[in-house]
C-alpha atoms as a PDB file:
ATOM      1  CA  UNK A   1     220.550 144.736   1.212  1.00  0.00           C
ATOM      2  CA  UNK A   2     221.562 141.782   3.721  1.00  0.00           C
ATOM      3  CA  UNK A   3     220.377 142.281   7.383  1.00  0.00           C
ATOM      4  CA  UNK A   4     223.343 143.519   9.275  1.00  0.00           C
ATOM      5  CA  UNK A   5     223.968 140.413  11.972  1.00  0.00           C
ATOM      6  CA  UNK A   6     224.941 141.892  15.518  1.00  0.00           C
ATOM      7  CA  UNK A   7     226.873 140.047  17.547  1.00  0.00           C
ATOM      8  CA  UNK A   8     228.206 139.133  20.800  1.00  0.00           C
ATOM      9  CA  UNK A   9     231.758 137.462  22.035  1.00  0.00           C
ATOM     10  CA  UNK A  10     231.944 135.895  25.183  1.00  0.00           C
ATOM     11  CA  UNK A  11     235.286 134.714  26.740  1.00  0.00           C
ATOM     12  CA  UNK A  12     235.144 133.657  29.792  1.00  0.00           C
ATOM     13  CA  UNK A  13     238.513 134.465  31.744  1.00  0.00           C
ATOM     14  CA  UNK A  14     240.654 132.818  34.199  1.00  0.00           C
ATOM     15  CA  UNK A  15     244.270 133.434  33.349  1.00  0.00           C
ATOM     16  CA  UNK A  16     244.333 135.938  30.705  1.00  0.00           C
ATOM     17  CA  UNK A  17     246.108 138.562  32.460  1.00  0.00           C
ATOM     18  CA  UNK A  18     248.691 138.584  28.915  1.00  0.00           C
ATOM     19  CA  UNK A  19     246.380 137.093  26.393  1.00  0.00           C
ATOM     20  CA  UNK A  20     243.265 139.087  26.281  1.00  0.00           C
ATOM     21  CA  UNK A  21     244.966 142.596  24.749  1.00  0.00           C
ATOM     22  CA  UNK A  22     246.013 140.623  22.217  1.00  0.00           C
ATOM     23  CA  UNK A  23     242.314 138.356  21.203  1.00  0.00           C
ATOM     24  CA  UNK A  24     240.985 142.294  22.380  1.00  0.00           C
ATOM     25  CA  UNK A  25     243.334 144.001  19.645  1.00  0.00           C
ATOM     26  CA  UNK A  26     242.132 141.304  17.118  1.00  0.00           C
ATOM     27  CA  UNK A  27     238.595 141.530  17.797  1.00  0.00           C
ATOM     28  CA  UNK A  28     238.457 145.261  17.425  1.00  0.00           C
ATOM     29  CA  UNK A  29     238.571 145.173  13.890  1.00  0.00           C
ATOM     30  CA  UNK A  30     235.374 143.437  13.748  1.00  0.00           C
ATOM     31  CA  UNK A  31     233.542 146.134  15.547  1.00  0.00           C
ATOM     32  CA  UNK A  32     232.854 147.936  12.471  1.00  0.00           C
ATOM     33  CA  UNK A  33     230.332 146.383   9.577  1.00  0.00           C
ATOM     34  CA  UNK A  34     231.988 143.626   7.877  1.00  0.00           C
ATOM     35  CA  UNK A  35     230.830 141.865   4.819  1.00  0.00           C
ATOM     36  CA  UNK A  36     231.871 138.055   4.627  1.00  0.00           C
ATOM     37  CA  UNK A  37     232.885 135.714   1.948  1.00  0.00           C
ATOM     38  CA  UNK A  38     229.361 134.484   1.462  1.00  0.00           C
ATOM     39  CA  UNK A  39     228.176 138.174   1.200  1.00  0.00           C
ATOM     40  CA  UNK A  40     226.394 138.243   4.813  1.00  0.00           C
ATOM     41  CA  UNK A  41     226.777 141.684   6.640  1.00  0.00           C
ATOM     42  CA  UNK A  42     227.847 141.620  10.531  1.00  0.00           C
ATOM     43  CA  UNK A  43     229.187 143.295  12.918  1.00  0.00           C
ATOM     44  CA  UNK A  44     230.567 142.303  16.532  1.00  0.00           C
ATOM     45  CA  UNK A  45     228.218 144.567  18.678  1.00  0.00           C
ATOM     46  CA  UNK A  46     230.503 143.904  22.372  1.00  0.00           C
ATOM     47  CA  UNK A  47     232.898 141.632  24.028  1.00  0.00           C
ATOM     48  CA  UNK A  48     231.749 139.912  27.194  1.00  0.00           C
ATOM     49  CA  UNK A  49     234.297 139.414  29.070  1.00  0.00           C
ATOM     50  CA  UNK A  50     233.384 137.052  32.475  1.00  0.00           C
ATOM     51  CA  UNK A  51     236.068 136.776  35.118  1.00  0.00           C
ATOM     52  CA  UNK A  52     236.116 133.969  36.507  1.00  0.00           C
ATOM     53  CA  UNK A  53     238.667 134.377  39.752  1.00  0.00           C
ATOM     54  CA  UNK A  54     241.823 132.507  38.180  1.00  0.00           C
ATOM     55  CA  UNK A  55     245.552 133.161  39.638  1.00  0.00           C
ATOM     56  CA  UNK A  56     246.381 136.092  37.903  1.00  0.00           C
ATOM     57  CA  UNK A  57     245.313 139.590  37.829  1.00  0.00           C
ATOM     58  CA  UNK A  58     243.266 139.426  34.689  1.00  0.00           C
ATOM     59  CA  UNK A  59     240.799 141.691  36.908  1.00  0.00           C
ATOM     60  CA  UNK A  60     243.465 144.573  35.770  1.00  0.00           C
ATOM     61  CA  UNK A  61     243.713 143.682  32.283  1.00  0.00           C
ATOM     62  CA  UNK A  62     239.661 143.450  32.203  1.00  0.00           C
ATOM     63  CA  UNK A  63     239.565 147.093  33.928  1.00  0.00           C
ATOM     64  CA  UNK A  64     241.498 148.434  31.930  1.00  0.00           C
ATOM     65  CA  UNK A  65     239.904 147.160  28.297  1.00  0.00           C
ATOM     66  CA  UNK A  66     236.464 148.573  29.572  1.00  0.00           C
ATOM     67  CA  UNK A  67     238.108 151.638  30.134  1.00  0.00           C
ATOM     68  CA  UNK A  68     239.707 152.218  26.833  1.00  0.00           C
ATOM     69  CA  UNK A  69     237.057 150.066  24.673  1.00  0.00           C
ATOM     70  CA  UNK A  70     233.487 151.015  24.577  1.00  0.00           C
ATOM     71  CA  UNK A  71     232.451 147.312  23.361  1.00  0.00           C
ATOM     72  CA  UNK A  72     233.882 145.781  26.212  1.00  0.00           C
ATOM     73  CA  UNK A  73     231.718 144.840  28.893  1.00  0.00           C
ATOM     74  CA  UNK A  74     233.468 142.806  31.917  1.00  0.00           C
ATOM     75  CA  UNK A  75     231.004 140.453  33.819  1.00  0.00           C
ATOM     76  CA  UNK A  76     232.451 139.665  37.462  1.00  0.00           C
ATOM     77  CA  UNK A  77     231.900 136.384  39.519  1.00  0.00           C
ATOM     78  CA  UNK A  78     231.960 135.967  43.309  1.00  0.00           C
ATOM     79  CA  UNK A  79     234.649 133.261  43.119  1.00  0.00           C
ATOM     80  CA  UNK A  80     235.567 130.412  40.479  1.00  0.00           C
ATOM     81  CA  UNK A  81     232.849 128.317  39.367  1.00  0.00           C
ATOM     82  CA  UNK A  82     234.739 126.850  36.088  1.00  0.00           C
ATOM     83  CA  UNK A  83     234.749 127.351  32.260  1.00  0.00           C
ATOM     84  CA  UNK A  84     230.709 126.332  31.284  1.00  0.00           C
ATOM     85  CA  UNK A  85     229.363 128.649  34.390  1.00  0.00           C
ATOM     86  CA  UNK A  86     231.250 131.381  33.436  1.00  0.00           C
ATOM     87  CA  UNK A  87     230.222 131.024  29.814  1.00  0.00           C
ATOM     88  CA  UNK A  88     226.648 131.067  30.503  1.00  0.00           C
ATOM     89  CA  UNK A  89     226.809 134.061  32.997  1.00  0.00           C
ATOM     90  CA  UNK A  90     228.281 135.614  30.060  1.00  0.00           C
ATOM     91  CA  UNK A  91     225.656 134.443  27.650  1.00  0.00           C
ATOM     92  CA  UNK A  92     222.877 135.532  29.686  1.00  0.00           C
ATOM     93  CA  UNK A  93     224.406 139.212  29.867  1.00  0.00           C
ATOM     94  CA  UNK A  94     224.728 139.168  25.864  1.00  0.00           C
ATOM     95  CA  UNK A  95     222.112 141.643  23.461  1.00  0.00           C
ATOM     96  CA  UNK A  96     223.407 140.056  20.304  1.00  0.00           C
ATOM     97  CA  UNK A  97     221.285 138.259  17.534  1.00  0.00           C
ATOM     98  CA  UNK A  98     224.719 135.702  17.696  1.00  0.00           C
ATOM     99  CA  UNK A  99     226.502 134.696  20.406  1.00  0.00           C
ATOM    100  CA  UNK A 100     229.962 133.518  20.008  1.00  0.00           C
ATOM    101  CA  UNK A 101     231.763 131.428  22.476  1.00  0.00           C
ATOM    102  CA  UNK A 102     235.730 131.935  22.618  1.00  0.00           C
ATOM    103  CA  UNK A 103     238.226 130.857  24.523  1.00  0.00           C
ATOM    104  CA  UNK A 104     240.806 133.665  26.207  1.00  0.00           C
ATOM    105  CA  UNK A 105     244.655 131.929  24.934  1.00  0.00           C
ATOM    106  CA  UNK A 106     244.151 132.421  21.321  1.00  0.00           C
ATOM    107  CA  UNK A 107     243.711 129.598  19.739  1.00  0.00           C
ATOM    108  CA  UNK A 108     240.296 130.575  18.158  1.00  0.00           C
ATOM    109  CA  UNK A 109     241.045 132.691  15.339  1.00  0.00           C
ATOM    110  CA  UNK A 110     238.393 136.311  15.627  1.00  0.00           C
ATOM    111  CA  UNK A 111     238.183 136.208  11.745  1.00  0.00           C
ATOM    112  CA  UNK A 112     236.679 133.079  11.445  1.00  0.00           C
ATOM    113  CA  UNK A 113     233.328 134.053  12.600  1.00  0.00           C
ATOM    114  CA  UNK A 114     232.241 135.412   9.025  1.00  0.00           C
ATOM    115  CA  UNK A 115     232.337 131.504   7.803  1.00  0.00           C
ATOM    116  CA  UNK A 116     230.749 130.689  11.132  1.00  0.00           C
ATOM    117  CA  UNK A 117     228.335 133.078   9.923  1.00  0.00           C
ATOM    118  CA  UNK A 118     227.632 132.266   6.441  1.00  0.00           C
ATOM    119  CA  UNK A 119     227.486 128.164   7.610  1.00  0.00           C
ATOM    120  CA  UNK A 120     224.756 129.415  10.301  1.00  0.00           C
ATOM    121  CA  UNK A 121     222.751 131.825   7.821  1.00  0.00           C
ATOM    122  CA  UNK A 122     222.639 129.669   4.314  1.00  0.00           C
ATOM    123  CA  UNK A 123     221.880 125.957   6.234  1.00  0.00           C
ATOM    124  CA  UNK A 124     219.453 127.405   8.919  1.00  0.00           C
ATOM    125  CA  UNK A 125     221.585 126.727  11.379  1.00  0.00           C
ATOM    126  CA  UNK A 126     221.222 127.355  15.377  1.00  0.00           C
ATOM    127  CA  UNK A 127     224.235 126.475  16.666  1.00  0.00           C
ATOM    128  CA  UNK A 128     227.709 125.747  14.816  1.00  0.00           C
ATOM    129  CA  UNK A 129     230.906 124.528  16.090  1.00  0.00           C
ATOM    130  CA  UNK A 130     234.169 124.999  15.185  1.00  0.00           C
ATOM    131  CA  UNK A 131     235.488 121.943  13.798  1.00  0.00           C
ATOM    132  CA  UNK A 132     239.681 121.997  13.446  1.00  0.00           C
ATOM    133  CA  UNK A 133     241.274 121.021  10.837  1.00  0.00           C
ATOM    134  CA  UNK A 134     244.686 120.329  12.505  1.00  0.00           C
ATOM    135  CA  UNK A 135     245.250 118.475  15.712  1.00  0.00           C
ATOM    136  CA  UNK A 136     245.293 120.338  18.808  1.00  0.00           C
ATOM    137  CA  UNK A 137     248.326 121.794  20.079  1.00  0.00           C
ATOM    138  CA  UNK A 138     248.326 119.943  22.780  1.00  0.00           C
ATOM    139  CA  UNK A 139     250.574 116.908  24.203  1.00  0.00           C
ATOM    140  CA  UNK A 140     250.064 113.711  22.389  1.00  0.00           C
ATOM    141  CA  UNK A 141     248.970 112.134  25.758  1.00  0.00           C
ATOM    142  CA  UNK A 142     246.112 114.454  26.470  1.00  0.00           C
ATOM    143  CA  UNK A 143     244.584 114.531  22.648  1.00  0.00           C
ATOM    144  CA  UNK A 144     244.653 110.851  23.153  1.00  0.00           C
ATOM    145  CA  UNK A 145     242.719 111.287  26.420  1.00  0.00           C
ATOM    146  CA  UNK A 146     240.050 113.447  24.266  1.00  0.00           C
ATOM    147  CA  UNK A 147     239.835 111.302  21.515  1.00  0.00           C
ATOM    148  CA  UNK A 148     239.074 108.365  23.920  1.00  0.00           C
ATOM    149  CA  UNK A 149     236.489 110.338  26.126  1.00  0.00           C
ATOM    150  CA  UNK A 150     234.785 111.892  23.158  1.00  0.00           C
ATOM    151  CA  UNK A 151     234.798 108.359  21.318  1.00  0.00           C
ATOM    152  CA  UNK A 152     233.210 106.710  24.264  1.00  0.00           C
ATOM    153  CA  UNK A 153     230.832 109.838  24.682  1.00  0.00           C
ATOM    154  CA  UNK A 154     229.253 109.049  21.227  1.00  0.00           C
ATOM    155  CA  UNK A 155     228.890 105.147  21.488  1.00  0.00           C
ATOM    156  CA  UNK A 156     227.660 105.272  25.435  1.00  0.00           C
ATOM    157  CA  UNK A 157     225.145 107.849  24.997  1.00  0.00           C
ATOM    158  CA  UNK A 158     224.438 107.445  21.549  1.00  0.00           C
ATOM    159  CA  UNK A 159     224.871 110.853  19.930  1.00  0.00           C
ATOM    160  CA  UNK A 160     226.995 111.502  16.986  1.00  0.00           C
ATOM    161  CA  UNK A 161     227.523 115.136  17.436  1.00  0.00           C
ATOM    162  CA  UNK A 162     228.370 115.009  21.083  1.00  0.00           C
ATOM    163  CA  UNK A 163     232.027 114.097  20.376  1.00  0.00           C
ATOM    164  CA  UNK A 164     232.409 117.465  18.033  1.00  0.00           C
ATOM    165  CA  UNK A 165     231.802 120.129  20.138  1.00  0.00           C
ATOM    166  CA  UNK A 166     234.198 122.947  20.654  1.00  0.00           C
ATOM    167  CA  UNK A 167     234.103 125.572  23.193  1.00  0.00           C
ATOM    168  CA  UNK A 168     234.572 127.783  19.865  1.00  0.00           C
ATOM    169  CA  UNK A 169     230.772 128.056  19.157  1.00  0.00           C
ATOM    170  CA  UNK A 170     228.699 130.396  17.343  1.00  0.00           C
ATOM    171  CA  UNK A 171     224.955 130.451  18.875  1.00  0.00           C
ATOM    172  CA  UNK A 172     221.924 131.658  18.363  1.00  0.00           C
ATOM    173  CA  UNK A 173     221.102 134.653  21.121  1.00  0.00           C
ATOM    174  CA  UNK A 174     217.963 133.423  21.801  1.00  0.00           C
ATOM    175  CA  UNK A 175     218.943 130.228  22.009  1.00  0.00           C
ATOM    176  CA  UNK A 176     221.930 131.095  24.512  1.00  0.00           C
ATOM    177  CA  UNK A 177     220.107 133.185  26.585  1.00  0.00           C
ATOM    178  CA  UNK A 178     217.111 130.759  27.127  1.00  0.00           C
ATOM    179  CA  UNK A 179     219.671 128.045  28.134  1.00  0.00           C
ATOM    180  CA  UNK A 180     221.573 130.666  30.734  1.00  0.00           C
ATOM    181  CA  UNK A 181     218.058 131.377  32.106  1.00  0.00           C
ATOM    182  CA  UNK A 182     216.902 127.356  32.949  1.00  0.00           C
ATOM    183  CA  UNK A 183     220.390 125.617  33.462  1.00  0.00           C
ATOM    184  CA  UNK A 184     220.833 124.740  36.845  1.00  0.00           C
ATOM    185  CA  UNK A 185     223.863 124.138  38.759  1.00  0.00           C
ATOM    186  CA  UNK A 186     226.038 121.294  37.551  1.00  0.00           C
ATOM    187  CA  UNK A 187     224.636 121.287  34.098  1.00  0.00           C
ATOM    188  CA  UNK A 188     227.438 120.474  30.755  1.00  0.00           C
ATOM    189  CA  UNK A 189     227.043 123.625  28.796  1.00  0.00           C
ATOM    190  CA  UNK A 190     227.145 121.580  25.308  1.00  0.00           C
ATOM    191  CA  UNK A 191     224.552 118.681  27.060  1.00  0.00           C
ATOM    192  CA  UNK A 192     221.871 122.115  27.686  1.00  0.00           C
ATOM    193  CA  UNK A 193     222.663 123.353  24.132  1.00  0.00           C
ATOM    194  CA  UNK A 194     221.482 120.294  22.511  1.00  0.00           C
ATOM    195  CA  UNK A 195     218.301 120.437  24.733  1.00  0.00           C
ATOM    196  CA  UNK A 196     216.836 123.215  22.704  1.00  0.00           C
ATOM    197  CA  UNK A 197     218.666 123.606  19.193  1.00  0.00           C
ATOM    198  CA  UNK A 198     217.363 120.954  16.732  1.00  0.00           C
ATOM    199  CA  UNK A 199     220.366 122.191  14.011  1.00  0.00           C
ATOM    200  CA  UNK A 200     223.571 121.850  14.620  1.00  0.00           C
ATOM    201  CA  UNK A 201     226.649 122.730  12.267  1.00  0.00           C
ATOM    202  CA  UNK A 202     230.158 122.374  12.080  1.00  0.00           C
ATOM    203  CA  UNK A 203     232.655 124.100  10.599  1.00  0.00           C
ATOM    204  CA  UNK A 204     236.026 123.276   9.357  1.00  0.00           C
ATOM    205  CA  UNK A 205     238.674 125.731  10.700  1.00  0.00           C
ATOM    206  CA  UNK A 206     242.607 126.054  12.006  1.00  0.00           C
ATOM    207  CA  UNK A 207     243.242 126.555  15.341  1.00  0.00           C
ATOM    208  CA  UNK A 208     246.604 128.609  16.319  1.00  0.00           C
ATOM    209  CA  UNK A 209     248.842 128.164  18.870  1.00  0.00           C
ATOM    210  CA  UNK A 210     247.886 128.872  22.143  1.00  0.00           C
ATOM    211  CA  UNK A 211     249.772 132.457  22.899  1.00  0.00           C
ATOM    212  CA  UNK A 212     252.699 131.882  25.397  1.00  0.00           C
ATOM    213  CA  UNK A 213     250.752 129.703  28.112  1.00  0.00           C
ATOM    214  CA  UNK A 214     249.666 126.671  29.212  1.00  0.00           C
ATOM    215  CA  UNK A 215     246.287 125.114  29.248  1.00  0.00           C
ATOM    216  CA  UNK A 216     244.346 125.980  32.925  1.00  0.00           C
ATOM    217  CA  UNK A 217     243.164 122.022  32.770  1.00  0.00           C
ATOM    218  CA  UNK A 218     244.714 119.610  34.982  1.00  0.00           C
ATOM    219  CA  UNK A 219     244.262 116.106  34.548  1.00  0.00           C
ATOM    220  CA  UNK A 220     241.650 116.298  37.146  1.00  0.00           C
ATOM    221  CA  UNK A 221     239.442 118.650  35.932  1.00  0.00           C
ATOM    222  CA  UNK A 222     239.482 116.923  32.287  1.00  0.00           C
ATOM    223  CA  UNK A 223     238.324 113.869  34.124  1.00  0.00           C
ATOM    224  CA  UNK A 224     235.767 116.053  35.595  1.00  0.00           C
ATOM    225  CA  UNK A 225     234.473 117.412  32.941  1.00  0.00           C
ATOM    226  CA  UNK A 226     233.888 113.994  31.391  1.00  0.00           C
ATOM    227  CA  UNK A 227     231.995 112.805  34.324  1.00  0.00           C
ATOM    228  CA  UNK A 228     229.817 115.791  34.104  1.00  0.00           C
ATOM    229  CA  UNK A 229     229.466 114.985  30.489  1.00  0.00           C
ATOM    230  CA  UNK A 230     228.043 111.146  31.089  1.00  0.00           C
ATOM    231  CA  UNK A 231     225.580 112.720  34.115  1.00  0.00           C
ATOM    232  CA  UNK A 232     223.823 115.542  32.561  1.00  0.00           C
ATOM    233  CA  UNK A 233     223.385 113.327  28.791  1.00  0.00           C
ATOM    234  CA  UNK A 234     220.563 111.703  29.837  1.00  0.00           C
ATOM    235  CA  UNK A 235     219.500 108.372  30.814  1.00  0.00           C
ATOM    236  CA  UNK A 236     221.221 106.073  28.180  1.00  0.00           C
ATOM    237  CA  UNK A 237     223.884 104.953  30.740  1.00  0.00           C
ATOM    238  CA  UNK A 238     221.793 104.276  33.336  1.00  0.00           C
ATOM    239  CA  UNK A 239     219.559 101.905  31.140  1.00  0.00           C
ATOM    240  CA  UNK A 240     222.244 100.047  30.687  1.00  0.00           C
ATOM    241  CA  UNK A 241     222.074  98.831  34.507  1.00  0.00           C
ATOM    242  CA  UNK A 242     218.298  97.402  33.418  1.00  0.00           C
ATOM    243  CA  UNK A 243     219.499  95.578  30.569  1.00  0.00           C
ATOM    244  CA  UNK A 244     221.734  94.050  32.595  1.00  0.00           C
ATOM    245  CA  UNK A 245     219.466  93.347  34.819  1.00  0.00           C
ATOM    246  CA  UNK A 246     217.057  91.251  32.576  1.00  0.00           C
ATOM    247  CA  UNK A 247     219.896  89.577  30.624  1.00  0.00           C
ATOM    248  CA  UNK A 248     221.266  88.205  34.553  1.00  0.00           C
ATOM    249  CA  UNK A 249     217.301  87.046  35.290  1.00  0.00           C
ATOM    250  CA  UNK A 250     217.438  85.007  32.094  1.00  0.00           C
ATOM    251  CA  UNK A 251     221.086  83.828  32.610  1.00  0.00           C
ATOM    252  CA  UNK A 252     219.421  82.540  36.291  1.00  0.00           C
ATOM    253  CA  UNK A 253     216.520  80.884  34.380  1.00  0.00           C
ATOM    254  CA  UNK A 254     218.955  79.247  31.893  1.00  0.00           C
ATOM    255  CA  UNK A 255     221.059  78.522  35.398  1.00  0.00           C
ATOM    256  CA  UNK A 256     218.277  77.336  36.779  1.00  0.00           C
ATOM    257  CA  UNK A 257     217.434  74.573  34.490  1.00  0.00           C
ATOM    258  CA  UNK A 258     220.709  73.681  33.636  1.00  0.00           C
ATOM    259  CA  UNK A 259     221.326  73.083  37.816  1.00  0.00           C
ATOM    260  CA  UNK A 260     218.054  71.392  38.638  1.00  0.00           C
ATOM    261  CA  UNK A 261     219.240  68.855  35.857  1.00  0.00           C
ATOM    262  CA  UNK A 262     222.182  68.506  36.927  1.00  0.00           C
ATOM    263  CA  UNK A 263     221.240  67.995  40.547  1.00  0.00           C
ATOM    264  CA  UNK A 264     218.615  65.163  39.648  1.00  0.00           C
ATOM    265  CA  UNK A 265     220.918  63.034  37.560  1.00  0.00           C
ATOM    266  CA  UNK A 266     223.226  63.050  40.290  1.00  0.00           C
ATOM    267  CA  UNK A 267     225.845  65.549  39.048  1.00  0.00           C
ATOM    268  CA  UNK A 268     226.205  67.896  42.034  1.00  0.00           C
ATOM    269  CA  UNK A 269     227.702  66.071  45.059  1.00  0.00           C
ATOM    270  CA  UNK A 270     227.189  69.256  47.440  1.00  0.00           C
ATOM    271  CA  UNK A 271     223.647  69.193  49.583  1.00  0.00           C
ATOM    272  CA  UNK A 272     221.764  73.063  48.448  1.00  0.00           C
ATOM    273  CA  UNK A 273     224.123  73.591  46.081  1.00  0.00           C
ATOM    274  CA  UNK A 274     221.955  74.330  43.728  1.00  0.00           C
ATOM    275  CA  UNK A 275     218.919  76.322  45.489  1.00  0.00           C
ATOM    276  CA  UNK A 276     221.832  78.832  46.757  1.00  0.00           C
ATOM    277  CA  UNK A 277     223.111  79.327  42.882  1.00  0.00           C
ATOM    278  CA  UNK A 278     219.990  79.698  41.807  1.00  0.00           C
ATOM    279  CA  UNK A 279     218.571  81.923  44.174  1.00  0.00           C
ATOM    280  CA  UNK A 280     221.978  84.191  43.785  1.00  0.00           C
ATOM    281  CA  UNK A 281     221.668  84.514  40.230  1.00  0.00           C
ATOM    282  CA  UNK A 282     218.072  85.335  40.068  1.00  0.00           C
ATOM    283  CA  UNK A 283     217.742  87.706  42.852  1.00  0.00           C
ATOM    284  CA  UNK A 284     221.195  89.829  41.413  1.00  0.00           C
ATOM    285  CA  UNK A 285     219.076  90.085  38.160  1.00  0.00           C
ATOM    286  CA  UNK A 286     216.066  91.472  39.951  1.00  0.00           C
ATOM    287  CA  UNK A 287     218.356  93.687  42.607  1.00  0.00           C
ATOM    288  CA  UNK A 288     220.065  94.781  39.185  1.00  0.00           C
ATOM    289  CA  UNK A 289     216.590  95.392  37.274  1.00  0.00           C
ATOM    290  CA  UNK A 290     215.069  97.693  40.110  1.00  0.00           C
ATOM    291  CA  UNK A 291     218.341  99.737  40.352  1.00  0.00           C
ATOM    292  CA  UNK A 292     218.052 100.522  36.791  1.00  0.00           C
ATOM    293  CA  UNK A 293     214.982 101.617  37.144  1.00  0.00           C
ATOM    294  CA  UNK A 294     215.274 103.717  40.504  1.00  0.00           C
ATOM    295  CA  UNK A 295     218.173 105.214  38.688  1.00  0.00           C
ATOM    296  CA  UNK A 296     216.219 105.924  35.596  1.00  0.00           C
ATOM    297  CA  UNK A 297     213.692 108.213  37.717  1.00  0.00           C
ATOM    298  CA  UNK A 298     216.496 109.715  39.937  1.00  0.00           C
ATOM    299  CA  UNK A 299     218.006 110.863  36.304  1.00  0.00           C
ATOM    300  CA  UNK A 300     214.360 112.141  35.295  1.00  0.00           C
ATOM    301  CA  UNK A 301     214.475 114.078  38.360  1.00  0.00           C
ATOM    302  CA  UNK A 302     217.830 115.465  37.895  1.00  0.00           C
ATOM    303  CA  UNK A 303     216.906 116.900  34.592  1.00  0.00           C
ATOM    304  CA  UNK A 304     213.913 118.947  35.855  1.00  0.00           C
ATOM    305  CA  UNK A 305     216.397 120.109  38.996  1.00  0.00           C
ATOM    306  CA  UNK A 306     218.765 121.143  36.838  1.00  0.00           C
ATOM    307  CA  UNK A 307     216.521 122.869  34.949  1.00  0.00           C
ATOM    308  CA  UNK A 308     216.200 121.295  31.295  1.00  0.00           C
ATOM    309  CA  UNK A 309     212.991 123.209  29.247  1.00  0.00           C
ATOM    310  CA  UNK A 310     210.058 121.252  28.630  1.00  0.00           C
ATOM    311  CA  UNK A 311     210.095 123.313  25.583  1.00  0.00           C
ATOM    312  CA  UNK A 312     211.541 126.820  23.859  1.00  0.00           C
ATOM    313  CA  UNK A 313     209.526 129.699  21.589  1.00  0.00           C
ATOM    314  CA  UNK A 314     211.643 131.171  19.180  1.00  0.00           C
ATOM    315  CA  UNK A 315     210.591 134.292  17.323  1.00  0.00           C
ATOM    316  CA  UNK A 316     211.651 132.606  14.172  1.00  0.00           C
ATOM    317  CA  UNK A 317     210.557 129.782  12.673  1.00  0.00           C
ATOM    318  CA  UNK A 318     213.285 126.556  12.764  1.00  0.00           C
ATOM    319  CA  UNK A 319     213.367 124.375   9.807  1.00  0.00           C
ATOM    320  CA  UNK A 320     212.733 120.444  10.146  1.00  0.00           C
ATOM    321  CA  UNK A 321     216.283 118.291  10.543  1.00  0.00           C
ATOM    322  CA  UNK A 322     214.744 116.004   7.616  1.00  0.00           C
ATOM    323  CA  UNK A 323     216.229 116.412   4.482  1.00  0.00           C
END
């Protein structure tokens, strides 16, 4: 008999004052054992639901869902910290042996968890994302927007999977309450899961349409949450100031020949000429060099403050990403 999988939702909540009896209605049916397609048995053990100050009185709706549904457990923040902070608070108040990450509009269809949960189970998986099949309903402008950020995400920093992530995840528990307990402040929730999961999954599913409101992202905050993207990645970026850096200290050398020639077979009329060039080139490519470098250790630094594990112990073992 299959080991009956218990686990835990977590929607963080900022406008879903209309949505969340709905997802809450749909969810309820998968607080009872369930057996999936691949024959894994599971069961959705509570509903964290973190409130994360938005316009509306979602604090009501929460209330209220506690009150009438024994799985739901609301989580309550001082004020607004944004989407990622109020995921992890909820992650670090989950008991589940999964975590699931959803958002509160709809999109992410409850019943999909099962194949979340057979890709997870039969490929040793830690973490899986949803992957859609069907482009976001969203305006063509802004899917654009993602396409671009996420395509420069995975050629500047140089990871494939860092353009795929979806805030529908499912999660190892362990794994999503180590990373609540060392991220720091500032820290992109996806950027701390690949810190400590060494298999990562995707699968293919539809999303819906969102139900009856808009996205809470401005234009602003999507920019935002790029930038916080590119900072908390790592270092690749920055190195990219010391290449720089030594490619404009051999352009100066190259300069530098090329202008001391010039200069002695009477090709440059103007008296320093070419000391000033040379010494402007050079120097850039050195000023250039030891930013890279200072910026390298400030981005060291930055990882330990915000808290990134020298390493994790599982309770399980974790199988090698080599085929």
């Amino acid at each position: 008999m299959n080991r009956l999988e218990r686990i835990s939702i977590v929607i963080p909540v900022y406008s879903g004052e209309e949505t969340l009896p709905i997802l809450v209605a749909e969810i309820e049916k998968l607080t009872h054992p369930q057996v999936t397609a691949g024959g894994n048995s599971f069961v959705v053990s509570e509903v964290v639901l973190v409130h994360d100050c938005g316009p509306d009185r979602s604090d009501l709706t929460m209330t209220a869902l506690a009150e009438s549904h024994a799985f739901v457990q609301p989580v309550w923040l001082s004020r607004n910290y944004g989407q990622h902070a109020a995921t992890m608070a909820g992650m670090a108040s989950a008991t589940g042996d999964w975590v699931v990450t959803m958002d509160e509009d709809g999109q992410q269809d409850p019943t999909s968890i099962g194949a979340m949960l057979d890709l997870a189970l039969n490929a040793s998986l830690q973490l899986v994302y949803a992957q859609p099949t069907n482009p976001p309903p969203h305006g063509w402008l802004r899917n654009l927007m993602s396409r671009t950020a996420k395509g420069i995400s995975t050629r500047l920093l140089g990871n494939k999977t860092i353009g795929r992530f979806n805030s529908f995840r499912f999660i190892d528990g362990e794994i999503a309450r180590t990373l609540s307990a060392y991220c720091g402040n500032g820290v992109y929730l996806d950027v701390g899961l690949f810190w400590i999961t060494g298999r990562v999954g995707h699968c293919p599913l539809r999303l819906r349409e969102e139900l009856g409101r808009p996205s809470g992202y401005s234009f602003l905050s999507l920019v935002r949450h790029f930038w916080s993207l590119v900072l908390t990645t790592g270092t690749r970026p920055l190195r990219l100031i010391t290449i720089m850096g030594f490619f404009s200290i051999l352009l100066a050398m190259g300069f530098a020949i090329y202008a001391i020639y010039e200069k002695y077979t009477g090709q440059v009329p103007v008296e320093g000429w070419t000391s000033l060039a040379v010494v402007v080139a050079f120097f850039s490519g050195v000023i250039l060099t030891a930013l890279g470098v200072i910026a390298e250790y400030l981005a060291v630094t930055m990882g330990i403050a915000m808290g990134k594990p020298l390493y994790v112990v599982s309770s399980k073992p974790t199988r090698s990403n080599r085929p």
